[in-house]
Protein backbone atom coordinates (compact mmCIF):
# COMPACT_ATOMS: atom_id res chain seq x y z
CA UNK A 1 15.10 8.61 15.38
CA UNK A 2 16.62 10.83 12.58
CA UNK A 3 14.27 11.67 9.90
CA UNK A 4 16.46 9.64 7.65
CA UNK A 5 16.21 6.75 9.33
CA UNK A 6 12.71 7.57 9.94
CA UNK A 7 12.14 7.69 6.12
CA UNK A 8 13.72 4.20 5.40
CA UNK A 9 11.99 2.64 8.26
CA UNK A 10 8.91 3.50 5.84
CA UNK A 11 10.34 2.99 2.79
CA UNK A 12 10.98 -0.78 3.86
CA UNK A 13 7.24 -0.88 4.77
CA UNK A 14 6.38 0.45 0.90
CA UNK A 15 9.15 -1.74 -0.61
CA UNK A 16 7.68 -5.10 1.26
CA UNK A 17 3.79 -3.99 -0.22
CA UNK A 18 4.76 -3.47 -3.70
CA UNK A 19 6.90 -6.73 -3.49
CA UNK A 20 4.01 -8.85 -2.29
CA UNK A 21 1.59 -6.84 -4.54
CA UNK A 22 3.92 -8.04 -7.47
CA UNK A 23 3.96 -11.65 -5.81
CA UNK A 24 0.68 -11.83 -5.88
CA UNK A 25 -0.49 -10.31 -9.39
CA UNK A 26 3.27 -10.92 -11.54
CA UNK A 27 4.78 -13.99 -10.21
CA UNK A 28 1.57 -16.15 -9.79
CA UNK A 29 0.26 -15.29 -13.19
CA UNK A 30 3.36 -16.20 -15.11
CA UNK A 31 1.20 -18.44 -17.67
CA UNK A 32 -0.74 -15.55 -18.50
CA UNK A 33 1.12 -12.53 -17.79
CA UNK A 34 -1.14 -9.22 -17.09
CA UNK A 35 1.16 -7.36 -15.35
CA UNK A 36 4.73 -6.32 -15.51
CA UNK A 37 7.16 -5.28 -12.47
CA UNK A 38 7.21 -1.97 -13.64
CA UNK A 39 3.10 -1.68 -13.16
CA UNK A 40 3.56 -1.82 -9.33
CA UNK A 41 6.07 0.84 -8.24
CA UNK A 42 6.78 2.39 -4.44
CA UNK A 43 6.68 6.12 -4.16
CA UNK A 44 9.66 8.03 -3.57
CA UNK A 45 9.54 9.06 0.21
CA UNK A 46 8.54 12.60 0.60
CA UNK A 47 6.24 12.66 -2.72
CA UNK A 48 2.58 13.30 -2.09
CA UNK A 49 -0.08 10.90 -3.04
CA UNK A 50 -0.27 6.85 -3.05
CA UNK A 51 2.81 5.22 -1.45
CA UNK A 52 1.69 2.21 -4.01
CA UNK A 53 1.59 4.20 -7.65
CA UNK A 54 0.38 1.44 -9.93
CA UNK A 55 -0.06 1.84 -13.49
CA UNK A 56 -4.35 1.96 -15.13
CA UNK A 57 -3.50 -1.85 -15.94
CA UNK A 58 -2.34 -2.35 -11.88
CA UNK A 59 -5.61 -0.20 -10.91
CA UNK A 60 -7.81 -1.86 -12.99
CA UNK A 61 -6.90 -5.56 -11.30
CA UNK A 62 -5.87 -3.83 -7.72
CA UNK A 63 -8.89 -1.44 -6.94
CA UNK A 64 -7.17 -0.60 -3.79
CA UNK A 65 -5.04 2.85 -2.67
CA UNK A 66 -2.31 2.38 -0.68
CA UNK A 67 -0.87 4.27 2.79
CA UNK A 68 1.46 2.53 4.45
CA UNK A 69 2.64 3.54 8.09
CA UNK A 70 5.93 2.33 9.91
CA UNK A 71 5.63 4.02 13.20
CA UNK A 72 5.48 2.93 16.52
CA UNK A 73 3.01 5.36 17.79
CA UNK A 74 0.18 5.08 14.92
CA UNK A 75 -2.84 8.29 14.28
CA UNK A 76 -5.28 5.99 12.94
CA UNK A 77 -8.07 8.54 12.32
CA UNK A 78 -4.62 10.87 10.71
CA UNK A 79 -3.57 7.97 8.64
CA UNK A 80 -7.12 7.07 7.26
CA UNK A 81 -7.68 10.79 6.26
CA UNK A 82 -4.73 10.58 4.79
CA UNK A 83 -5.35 7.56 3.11
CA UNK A 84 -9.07 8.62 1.83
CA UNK A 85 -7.34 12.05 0.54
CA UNK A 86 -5.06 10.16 -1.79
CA UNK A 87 -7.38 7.40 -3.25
CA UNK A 88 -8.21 8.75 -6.63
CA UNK A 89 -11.74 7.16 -5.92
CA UNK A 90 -10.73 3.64 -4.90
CA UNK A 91 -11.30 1.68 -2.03
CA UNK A 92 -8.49 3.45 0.67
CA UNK A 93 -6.70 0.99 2.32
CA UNK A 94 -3.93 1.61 5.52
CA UNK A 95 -1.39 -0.78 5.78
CA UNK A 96 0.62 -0.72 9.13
CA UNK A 97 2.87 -1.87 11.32
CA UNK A 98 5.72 -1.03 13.94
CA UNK A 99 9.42 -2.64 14.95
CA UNK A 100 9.25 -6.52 15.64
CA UNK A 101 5.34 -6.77 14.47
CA UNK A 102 3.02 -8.59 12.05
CA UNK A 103 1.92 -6.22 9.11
CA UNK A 104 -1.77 -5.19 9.68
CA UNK A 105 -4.27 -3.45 7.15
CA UNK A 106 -7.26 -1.20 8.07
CA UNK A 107 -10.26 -0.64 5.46
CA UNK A 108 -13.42 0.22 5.32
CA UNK A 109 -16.36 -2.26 6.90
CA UNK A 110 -17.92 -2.27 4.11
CA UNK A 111 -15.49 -2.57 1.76
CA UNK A 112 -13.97 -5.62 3.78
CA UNK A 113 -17.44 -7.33 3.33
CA UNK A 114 -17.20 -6.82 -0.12
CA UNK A 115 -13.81 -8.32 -0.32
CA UNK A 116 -15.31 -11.44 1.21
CA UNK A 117 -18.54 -11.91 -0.26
């Protein structure tokens, strides 16, 4: 795979996260709106940092940092550090998946209890 295709095969992966993010936290909230499409943004491929950059009104209602991975041969342990390096002292969250699969997400234990207490 050429590292161009490479790149869009993970920009496809950001692009469906920040559309479900803005599903989730624009679309559904249209009676009181909090959030704006421009508050939830993909990264440009090949910029450091979040591949989610959300504005402090998106971070205060999403306490989550994300990494998203499109590969078919996944470092976990990589991705995580990766994914804990960028968090700006959220909750680090991986979200991953490979050709012709469901999209996954990894997180902490702990912080997955939380989520569902």
């Amino acid at each position: 795979m050429t590292a161009k295709a490479s790149k869009a095969k993970g920009r496809r992966l950001q692009n469906f996260v920040r559309d479900k993010l803005r599903e989730v936290f624009i679309e559904n909230w249209k009676k009181l709106p909090i959030l704006e499409e421009d508050d939830i943004k993909s990264q440009t491929m090949g910029m450091t940092g979040e591949d989610i950059v959300m504005s402090p009104a998106a971070k205060k209602l999403i306490p989550y940092s994300f990494e998203c991975k499109n590969v078919e041969k996944l470092n976990v342990w990589n991705a995580l550090e990766q994914a804990e390096s960028n968090c700006e002292g959220r909750t680090p969250v991986l979200v991953f998946k490979r050709n012709r699969s469901k999209v996954y997400v990894a997180i902490e234990f702990d912080s997955w209890l939380d989520t569902i207490k």
